[in-house]
N, C-alpha and C. Protein backbone atom coordinates (compact mmCIF):
# COMPACT_ATOMS: atom_id res chain seq x y z
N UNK A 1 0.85 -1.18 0.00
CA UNK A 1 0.00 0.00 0.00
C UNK A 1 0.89 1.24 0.00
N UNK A 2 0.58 2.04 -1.12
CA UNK A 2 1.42 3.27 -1.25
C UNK A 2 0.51 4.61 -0.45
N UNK A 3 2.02 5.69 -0.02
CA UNK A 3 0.75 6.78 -0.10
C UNK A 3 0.60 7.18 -0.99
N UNK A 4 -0.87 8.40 -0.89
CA UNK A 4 -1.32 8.91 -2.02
C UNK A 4 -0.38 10.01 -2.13
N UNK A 5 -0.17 9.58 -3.30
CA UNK A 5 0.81 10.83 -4.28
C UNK A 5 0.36 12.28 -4.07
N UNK A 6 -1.16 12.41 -4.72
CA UNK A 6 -1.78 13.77 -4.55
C UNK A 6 -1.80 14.09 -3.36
N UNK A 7 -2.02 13.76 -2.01
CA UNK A 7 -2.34 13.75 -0.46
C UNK A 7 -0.87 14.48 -0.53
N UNK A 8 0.32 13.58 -0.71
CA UNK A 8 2.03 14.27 -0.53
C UNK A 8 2.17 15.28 -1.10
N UNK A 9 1.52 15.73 -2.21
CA UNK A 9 2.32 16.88 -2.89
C UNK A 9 1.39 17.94 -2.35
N UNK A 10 -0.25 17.84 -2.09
CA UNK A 10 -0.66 18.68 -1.18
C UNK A 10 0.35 19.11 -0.49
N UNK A 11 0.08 18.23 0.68
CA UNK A 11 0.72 18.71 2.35
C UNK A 11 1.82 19.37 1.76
N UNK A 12 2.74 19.06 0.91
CA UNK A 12 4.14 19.73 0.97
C UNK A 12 3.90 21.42 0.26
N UNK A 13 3.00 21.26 -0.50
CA UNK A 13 2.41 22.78 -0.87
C UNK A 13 1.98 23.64 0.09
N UNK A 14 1.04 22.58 0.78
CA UNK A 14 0.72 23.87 1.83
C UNK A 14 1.95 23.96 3.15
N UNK A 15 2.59 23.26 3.08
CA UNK A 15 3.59 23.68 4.15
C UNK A 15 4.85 24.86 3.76
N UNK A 16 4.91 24.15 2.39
CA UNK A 16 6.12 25.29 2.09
C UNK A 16 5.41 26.93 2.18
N UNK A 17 6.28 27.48 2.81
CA UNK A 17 6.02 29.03 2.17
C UNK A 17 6.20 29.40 0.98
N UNK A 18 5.47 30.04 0.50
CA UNK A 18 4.80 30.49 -1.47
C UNK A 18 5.96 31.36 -1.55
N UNK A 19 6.86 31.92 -0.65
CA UNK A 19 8.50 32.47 -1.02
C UNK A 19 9.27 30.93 -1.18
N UNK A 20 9.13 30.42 -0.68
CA UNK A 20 10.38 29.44 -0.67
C UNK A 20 10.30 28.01 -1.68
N UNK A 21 9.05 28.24 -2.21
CA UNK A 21 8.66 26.86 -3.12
C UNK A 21 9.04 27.78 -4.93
N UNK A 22 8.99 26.70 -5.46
CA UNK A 22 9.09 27.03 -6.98
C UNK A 22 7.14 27.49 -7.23
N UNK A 23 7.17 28.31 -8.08
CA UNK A 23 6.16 29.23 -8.20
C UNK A 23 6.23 29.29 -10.33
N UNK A 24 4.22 29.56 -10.74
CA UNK A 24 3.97 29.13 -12.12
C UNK A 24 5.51 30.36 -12.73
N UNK A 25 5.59 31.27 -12.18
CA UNK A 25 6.78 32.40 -12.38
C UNK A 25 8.08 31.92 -12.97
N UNK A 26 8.25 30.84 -11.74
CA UNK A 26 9.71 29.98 -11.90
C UNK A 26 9.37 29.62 -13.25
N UNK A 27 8.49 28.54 -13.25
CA UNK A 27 8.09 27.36 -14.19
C UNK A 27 8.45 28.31 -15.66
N UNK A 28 8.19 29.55 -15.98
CA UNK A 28 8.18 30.02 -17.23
C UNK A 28 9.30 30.74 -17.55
N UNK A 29 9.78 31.32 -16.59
CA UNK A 29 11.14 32.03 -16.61
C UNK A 29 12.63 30.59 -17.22
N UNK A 30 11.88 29.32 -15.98
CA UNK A 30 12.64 28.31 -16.74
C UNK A 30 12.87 27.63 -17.94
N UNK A 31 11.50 27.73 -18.33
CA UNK A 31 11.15 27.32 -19.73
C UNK A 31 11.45 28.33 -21.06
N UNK A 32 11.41 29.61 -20.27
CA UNK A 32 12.23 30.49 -21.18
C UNK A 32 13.44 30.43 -21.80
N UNK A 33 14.19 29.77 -20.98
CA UNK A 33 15.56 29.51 -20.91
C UNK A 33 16.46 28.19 -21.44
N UNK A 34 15.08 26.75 -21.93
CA UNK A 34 15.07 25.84 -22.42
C UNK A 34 16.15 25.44 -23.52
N UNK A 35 16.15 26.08 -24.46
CA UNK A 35 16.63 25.54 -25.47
C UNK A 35 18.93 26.22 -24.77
N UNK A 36 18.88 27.13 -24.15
CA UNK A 36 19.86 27.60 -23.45
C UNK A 36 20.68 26.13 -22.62
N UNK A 37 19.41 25.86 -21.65
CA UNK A 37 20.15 24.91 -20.58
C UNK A 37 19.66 23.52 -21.10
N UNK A 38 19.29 23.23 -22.18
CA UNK A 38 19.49 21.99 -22.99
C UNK A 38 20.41 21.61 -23.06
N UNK A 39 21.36 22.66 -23.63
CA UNK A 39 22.91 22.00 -23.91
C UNK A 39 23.70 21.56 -22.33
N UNK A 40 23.17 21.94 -21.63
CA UNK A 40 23.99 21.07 -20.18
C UNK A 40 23.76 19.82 -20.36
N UNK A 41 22.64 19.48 -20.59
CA UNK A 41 22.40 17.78 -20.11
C UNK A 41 23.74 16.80 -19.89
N UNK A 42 24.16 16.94 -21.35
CA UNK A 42 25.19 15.38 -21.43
C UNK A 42 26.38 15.90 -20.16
N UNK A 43 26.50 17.06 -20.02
CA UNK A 43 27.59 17.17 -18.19
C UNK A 43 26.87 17.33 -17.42
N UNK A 44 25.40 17.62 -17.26
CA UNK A 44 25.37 17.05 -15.92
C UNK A 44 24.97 15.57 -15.68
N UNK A 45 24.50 14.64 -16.63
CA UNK A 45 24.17 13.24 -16.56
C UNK A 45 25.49 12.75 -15.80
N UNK A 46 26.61 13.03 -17.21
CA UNK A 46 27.69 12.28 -16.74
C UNK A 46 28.22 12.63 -15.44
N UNK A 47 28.32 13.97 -14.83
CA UNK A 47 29.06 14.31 -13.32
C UNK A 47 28.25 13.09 -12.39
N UNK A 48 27.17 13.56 -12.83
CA UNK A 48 25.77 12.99 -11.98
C UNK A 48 26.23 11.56 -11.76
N UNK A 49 26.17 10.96 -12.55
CA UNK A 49 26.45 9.34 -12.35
C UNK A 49 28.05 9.32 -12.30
N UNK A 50 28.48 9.64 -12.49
CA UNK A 50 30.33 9.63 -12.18
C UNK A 50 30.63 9.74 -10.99
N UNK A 51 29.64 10.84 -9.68
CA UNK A 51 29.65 10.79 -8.52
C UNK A 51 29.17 9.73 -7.90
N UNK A 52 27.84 9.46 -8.49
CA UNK A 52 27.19 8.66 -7.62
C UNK A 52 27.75 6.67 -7.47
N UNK A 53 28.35 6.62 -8.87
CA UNK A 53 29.11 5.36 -9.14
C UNK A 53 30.88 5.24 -8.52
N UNK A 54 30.85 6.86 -8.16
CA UNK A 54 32.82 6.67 -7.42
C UNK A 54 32.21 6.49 -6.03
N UNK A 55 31.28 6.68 -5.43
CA UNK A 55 30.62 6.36 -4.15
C UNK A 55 30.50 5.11 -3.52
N UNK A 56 31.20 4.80 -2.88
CA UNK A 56 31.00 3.09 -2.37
C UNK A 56 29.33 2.59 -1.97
N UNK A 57 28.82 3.97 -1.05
CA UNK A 57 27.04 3.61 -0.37
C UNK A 57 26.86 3.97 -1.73
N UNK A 58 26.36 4.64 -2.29
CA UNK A 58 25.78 5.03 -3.89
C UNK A 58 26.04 3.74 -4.93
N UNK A 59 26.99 3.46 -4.83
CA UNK A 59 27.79 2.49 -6.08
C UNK A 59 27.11 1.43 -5.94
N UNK A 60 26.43 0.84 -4.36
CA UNK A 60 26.28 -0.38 -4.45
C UNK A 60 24.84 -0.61 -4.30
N UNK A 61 24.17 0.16 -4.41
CA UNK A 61 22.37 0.45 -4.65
C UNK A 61 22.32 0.28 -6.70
N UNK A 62 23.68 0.78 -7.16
CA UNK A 62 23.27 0.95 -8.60
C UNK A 62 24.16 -0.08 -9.21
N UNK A 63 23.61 -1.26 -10.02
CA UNK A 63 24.49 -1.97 -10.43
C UNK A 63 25.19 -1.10 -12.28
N UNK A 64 26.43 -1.67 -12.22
CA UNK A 64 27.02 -1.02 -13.29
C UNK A 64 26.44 -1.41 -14.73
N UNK A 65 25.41 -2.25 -15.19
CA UNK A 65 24.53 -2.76 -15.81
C UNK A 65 23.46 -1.50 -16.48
N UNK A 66 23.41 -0.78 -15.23
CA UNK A 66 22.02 -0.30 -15.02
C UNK A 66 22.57 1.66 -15.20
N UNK A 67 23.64 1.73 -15.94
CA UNK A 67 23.68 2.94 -15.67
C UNK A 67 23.17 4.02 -16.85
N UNK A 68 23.17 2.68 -18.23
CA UNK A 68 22.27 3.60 -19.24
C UNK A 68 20.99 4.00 -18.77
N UNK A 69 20.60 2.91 -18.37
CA UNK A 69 18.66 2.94 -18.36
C UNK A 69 18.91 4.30 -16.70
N UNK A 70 19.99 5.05 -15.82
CA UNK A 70 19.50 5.59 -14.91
C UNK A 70 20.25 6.59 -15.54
N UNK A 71 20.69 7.15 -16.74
CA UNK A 71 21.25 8.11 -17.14
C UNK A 71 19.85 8.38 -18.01
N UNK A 72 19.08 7.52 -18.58
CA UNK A 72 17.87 7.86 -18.91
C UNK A 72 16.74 8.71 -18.69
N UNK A 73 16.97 8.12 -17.26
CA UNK A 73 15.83 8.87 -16.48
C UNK A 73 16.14 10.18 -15.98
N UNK A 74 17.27 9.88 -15.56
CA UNK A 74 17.57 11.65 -15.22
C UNK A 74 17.75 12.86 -16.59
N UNK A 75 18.01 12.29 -18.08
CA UNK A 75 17.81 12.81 -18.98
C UNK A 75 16.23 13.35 -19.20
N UNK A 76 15.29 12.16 -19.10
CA UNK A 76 13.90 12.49 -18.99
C UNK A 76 14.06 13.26 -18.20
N UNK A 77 14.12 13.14 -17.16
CA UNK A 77 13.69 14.46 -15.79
C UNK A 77 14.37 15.62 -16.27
N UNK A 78 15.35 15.93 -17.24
CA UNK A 78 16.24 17.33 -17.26
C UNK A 78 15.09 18.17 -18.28
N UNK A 79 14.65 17.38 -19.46
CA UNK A 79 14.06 17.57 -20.36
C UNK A 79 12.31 17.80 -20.34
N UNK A 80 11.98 17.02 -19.33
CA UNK A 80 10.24 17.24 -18.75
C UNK A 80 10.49 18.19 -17.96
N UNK A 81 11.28 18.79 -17.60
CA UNK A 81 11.78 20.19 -16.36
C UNK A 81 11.51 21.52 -16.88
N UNK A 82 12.85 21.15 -18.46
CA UNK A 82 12.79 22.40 -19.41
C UNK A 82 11.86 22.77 -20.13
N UNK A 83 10.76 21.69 -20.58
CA UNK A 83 9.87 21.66 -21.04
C UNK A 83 8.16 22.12 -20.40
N UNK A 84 8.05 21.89 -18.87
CA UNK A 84 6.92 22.14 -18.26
C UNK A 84 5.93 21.05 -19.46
N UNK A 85 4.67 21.60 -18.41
CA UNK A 85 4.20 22.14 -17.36
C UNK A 85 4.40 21.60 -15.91
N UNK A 86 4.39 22.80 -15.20
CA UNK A 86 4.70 22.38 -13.71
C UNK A 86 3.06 22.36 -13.03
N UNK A 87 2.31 20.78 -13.61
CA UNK A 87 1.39 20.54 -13.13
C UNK A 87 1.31 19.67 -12.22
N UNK A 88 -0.03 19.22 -11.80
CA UNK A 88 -0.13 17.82 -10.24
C UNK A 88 0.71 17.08 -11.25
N UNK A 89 0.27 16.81 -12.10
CA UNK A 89 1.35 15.30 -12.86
C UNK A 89 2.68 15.10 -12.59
N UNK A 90 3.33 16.81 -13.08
CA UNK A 90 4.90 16.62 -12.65
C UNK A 90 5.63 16.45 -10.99
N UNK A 91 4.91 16.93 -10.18
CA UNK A 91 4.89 17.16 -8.67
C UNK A 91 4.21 15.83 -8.26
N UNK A 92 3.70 14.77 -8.65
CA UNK A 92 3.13 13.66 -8.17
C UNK A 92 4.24 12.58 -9.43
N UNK A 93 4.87 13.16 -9.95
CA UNK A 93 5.65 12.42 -10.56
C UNK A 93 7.49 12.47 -9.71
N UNK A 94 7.38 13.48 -8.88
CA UNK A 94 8.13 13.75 -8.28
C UNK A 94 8.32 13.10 -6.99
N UNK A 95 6.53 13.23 -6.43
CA UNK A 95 6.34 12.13 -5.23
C UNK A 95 6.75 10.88 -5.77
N UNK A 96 6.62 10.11 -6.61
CA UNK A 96 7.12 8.68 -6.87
C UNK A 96 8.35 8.64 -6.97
N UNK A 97 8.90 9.25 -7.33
CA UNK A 97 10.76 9.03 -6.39
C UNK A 97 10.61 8.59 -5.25
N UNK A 98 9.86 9.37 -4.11
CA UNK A 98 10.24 9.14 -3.05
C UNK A 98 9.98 7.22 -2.32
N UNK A 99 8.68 7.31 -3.43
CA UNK A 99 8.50 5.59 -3.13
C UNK A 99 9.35 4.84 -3.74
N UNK A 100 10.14 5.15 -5.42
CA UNK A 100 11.23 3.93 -5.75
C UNK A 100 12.44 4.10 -4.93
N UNK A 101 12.63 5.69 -3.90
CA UNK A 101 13.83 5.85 -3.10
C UNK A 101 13.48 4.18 -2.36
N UNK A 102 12.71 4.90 -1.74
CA UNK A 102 12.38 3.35 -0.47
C UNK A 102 12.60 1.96 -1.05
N UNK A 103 11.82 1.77 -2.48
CA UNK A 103 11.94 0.46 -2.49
C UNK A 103 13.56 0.11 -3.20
N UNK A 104 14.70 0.77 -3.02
CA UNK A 104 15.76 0.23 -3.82
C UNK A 104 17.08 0.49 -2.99
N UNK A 105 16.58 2.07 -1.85
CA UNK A 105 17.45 1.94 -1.03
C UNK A 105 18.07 3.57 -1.07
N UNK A 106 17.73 4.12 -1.73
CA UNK A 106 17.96 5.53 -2.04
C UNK A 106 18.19 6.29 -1.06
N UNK A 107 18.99 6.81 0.10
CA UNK A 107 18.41 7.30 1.53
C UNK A 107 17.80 9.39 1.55
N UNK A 108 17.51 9.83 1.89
CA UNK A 108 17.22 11.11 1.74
C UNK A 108 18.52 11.94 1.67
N UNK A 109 19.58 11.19 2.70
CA UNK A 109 20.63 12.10 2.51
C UNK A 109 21.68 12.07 1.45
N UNK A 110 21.66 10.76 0.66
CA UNK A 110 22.03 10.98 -1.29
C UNK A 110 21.27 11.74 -1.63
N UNK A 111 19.66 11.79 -1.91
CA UNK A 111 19.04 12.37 -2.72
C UNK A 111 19.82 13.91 -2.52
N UNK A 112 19.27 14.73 -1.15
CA UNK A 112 19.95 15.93 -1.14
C UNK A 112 21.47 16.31 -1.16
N UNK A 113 21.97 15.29 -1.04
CA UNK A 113 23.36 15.60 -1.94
C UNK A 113 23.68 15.64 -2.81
N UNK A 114 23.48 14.84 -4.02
CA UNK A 114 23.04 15.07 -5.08
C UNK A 114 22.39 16.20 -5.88
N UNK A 115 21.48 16.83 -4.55
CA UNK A 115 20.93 18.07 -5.43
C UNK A 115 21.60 18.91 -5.14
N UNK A 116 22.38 19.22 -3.86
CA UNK A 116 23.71 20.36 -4.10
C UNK A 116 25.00 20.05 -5.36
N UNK A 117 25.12 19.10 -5.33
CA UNK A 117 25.75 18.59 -6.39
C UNK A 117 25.36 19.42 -7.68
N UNK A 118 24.19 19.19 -8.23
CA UNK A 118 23.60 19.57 -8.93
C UNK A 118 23.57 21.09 -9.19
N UNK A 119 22.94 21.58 -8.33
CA UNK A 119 22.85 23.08 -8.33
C UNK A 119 24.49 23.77 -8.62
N UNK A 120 25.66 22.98 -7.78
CA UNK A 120 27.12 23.95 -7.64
C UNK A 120 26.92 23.61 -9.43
N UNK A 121 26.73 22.53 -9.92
CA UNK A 121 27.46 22.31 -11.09
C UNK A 121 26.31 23.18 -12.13
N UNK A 122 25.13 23.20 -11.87
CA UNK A 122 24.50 24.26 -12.64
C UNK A 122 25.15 25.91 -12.30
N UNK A 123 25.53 26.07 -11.51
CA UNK A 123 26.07 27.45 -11.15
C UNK A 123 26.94 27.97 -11.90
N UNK A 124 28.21 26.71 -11.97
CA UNK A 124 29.34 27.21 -12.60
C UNK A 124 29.24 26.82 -14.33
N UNK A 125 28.33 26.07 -14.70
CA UNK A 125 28.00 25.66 -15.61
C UNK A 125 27.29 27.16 -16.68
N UNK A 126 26.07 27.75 -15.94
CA UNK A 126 25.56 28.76 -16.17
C UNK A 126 26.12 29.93 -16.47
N UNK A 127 27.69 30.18 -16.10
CA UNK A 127 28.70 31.14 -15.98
C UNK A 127 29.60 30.91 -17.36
N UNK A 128 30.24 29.78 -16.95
CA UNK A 128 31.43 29.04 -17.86
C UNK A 128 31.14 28.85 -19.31
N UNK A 129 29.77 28.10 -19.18
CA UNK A 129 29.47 27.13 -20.27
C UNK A 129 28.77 28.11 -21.05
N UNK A 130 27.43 28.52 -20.87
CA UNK A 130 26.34 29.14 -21.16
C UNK A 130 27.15 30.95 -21.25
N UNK A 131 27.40 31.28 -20.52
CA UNK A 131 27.95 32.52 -20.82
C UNK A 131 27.01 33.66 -20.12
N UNK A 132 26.22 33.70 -19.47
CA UNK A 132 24.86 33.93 -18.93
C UNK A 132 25.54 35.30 -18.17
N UNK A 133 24.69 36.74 -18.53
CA UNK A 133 25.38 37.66 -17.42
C UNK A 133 24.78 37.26 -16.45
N UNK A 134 25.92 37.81 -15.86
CA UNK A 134 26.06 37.17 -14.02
C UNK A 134 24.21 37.56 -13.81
N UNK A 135 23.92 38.87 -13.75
CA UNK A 135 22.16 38.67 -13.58
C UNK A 135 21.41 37.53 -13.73
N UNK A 136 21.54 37.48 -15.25
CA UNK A 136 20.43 36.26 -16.00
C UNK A 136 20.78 34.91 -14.88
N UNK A 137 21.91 34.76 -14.64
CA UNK A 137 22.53 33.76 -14.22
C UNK A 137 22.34 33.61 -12.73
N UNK A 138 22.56 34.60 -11.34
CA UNK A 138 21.67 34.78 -10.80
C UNK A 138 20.49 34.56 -10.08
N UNK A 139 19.43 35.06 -11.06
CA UNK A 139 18.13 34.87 -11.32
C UNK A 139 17.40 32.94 -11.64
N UNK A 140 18.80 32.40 -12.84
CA UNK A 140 17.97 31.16 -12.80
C UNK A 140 18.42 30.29 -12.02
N UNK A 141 20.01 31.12 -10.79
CA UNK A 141 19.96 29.81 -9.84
C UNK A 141 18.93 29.89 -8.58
N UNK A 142 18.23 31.34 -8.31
CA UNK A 142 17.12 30.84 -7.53
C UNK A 142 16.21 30.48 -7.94
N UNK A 143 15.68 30.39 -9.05
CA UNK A 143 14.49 29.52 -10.00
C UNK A 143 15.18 27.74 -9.31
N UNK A 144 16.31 27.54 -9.42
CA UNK A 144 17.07 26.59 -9.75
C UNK A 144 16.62 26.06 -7.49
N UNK A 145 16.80 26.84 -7.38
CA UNK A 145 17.17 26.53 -5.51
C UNK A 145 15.81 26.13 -5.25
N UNK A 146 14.88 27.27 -5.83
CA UNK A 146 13.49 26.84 -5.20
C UNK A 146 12.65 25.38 -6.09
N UNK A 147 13.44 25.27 -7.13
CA UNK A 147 12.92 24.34 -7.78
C UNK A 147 13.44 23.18 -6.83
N UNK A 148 14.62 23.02 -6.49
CA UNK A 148 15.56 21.96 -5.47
C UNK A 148 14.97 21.90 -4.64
N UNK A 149 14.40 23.23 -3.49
CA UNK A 149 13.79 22.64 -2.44
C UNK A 149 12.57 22.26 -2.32
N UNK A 150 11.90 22.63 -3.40
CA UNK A 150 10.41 21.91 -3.81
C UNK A 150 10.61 20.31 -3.89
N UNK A 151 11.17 20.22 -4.63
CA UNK A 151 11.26 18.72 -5.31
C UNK A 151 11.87 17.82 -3.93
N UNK A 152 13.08 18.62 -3.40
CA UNK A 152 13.47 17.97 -2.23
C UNK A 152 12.30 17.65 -1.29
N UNK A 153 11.60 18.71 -1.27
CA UNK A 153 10.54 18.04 0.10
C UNK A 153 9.55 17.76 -0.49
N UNK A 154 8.73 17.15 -1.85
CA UNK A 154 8.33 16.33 -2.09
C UNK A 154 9.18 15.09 -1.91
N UNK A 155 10.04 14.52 -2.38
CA UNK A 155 10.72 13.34 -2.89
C UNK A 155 10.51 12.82 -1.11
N UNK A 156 11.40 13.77 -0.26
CA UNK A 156 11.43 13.33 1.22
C UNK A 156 9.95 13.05 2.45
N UNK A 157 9.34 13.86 1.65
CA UNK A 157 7.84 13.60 2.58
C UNK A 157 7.10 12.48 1.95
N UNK A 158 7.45 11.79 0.30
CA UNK A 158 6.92 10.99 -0.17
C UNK A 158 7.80 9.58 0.61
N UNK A 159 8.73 9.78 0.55
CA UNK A 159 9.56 9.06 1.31
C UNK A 159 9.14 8.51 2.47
N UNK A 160 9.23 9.55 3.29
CA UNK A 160 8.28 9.24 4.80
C UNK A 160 7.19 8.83 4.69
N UNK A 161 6.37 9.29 4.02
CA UNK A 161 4.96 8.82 3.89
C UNK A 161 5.11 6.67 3.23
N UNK A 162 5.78 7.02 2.48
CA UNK A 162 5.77 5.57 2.05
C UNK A 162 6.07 4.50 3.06
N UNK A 163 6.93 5.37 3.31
CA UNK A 163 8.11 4.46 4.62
C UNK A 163 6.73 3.83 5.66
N UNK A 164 5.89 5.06 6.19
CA UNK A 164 5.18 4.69 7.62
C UNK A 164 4.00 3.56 6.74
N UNK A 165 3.42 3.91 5.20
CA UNK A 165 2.62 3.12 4.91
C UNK A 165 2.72 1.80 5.07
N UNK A 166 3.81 1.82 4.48
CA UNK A 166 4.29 0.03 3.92
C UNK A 166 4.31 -0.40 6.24
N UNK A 167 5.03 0.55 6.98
CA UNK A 167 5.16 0.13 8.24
C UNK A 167 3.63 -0.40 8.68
N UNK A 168 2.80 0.71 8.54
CA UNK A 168 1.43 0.44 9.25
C UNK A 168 0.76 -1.16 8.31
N UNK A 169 1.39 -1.00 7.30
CA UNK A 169 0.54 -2.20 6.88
C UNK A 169 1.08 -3.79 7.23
N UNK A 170 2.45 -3.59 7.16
CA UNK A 170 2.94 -4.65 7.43
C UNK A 170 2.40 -5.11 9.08
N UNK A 171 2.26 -4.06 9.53
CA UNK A 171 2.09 -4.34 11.30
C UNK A 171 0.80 -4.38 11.58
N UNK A 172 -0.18 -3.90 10.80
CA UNK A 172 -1.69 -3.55 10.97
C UNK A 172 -1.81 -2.70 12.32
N UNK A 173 -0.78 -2.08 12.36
CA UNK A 173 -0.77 -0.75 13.25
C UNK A 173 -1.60 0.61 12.26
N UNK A 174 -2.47 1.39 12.91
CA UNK A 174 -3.40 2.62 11.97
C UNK A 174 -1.76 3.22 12.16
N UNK A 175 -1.83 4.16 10.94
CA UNK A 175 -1.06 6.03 10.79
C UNK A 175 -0.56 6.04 12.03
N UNK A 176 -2.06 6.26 12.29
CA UNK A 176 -2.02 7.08 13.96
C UNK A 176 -1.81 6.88 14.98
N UNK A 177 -1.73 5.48 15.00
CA UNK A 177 -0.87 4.80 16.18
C UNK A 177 0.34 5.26 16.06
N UNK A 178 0.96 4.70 14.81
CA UNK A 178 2.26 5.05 14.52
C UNK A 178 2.98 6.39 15.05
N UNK A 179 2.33 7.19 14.81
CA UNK A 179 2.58 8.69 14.94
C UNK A 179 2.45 8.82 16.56
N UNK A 180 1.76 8.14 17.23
CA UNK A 180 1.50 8.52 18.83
C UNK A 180 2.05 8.05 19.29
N UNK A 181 3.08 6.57 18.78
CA UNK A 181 4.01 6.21 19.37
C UNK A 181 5.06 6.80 19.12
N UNK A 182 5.45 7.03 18.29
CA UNK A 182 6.70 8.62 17.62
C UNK A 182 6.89 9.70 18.61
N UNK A 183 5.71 9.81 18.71
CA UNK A 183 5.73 11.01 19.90
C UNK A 183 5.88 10.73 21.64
N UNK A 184 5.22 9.41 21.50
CA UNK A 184 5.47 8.66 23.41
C UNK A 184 7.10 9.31 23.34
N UNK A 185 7.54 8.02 21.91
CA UNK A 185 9.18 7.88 22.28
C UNK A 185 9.76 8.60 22.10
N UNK A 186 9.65 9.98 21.64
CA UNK A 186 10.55 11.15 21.13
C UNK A 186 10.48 12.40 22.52
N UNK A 187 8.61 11.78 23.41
CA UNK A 187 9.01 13.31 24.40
C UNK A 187 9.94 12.98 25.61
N UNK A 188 10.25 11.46 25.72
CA UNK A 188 11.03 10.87 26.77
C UNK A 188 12.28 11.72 26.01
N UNK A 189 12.83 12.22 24.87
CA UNK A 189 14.05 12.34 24.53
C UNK A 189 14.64 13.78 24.76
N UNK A 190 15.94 14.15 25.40
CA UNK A 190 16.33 15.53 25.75
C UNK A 190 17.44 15.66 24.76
N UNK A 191 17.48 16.48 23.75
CA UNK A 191 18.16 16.22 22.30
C UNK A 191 19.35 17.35 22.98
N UNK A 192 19.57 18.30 24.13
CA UNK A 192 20.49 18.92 24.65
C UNK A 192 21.16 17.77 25.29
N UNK A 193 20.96 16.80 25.95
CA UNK A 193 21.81 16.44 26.80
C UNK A 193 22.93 15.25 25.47
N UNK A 194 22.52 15.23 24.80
CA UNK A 194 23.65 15.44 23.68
C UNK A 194 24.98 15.91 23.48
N UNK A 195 25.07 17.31 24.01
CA UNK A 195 26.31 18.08 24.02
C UNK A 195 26.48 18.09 22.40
């Protein structure tokens, strides 16, 4: 039993602040810029998987078999990005990461490394490559940030959400048990006495 996709990309809409999420603004300013940051793809695929395959935890979630068909997908994703629309489809297409994270082993803290990854190498990429005045350039790395932290806290709340589903079902524990025991065991916890 999965969660619902639409339910995840809700909640994460209404939680983000409408400053800090990617906005229809982003979506067109990016798409403006399409046929520009097309030509990145083939460097960032390759950095992309060049990191994630020199990685011993990374390396061994992805067999070396499998690196056309995942240079694929992240090609799709560069190209359904530049292209829009930034509708429920793409943002519930975003939540399903967070469920193949779970089922293959993906942990949240690759994913967001990866997306700094991403962003430094769009930065200097945008400068170097593209030629972009520093403005233009700028401008589409916060298109670029808020697009990251959108997607980041979809992918991660789909994540969680999957995570407790598959838990509650396997255990025939409700959500809400789940969650009230989260909280028994977390107010016993004094996160100062840590040091």
């Amino acid at each position: 039993m999965a969660a619902n996709l639409t339910g995840v990309t809700d909640a994460v809409f209404a939680h983000l602040p409408p400053a800090a999420r990617f906005s229809n603004e982003d979506g067109a300013f990016l798409i403006g810029h399409a046929s520009e940051l097309a030509a990145l793809e083939d460097q960032l695929v390759q950095g992309f998987y060049d990191i994630l395959f020199a990685h011993s935890e990374t390396a061994r979630i992805l067999s070396g078999g499998e690196r056309t068909e995942r240079e694929m997908a992240l090609r799709h994703w560069w190209r359904r990005t530049l292209e829009g629309p930034f509708d429920a489809h793409y943002w519930e297409w975003q939540a399903a990461v967070g469920l193949i994270h779970v089922r293959v082993g993906v942990t949240n803290p690759m994913m967001i490394g990866m997306w700094g990854w991403l962003l430094n190498a769009l930065q200097g990429a945008l400068v170097e490559k593209l030629n972009l005045p520093p403005e233009e350039a700028g401008r589409l790395m916060e298109v670029f940030h808020r697009l990251a932290a959108t997607v980041q806290a979809v992918i991660a709340e789909s994540y969680l959400q999957n995570y407790l589903a598959v838990l509650a079902n396997s255990t025939g524990m409700s959500p809400e048990l789940i969650h009230r025991l989260v909280a028994v065991e977390l107010a016993g916890l004094d996160p100062s006495a840590r040091g």
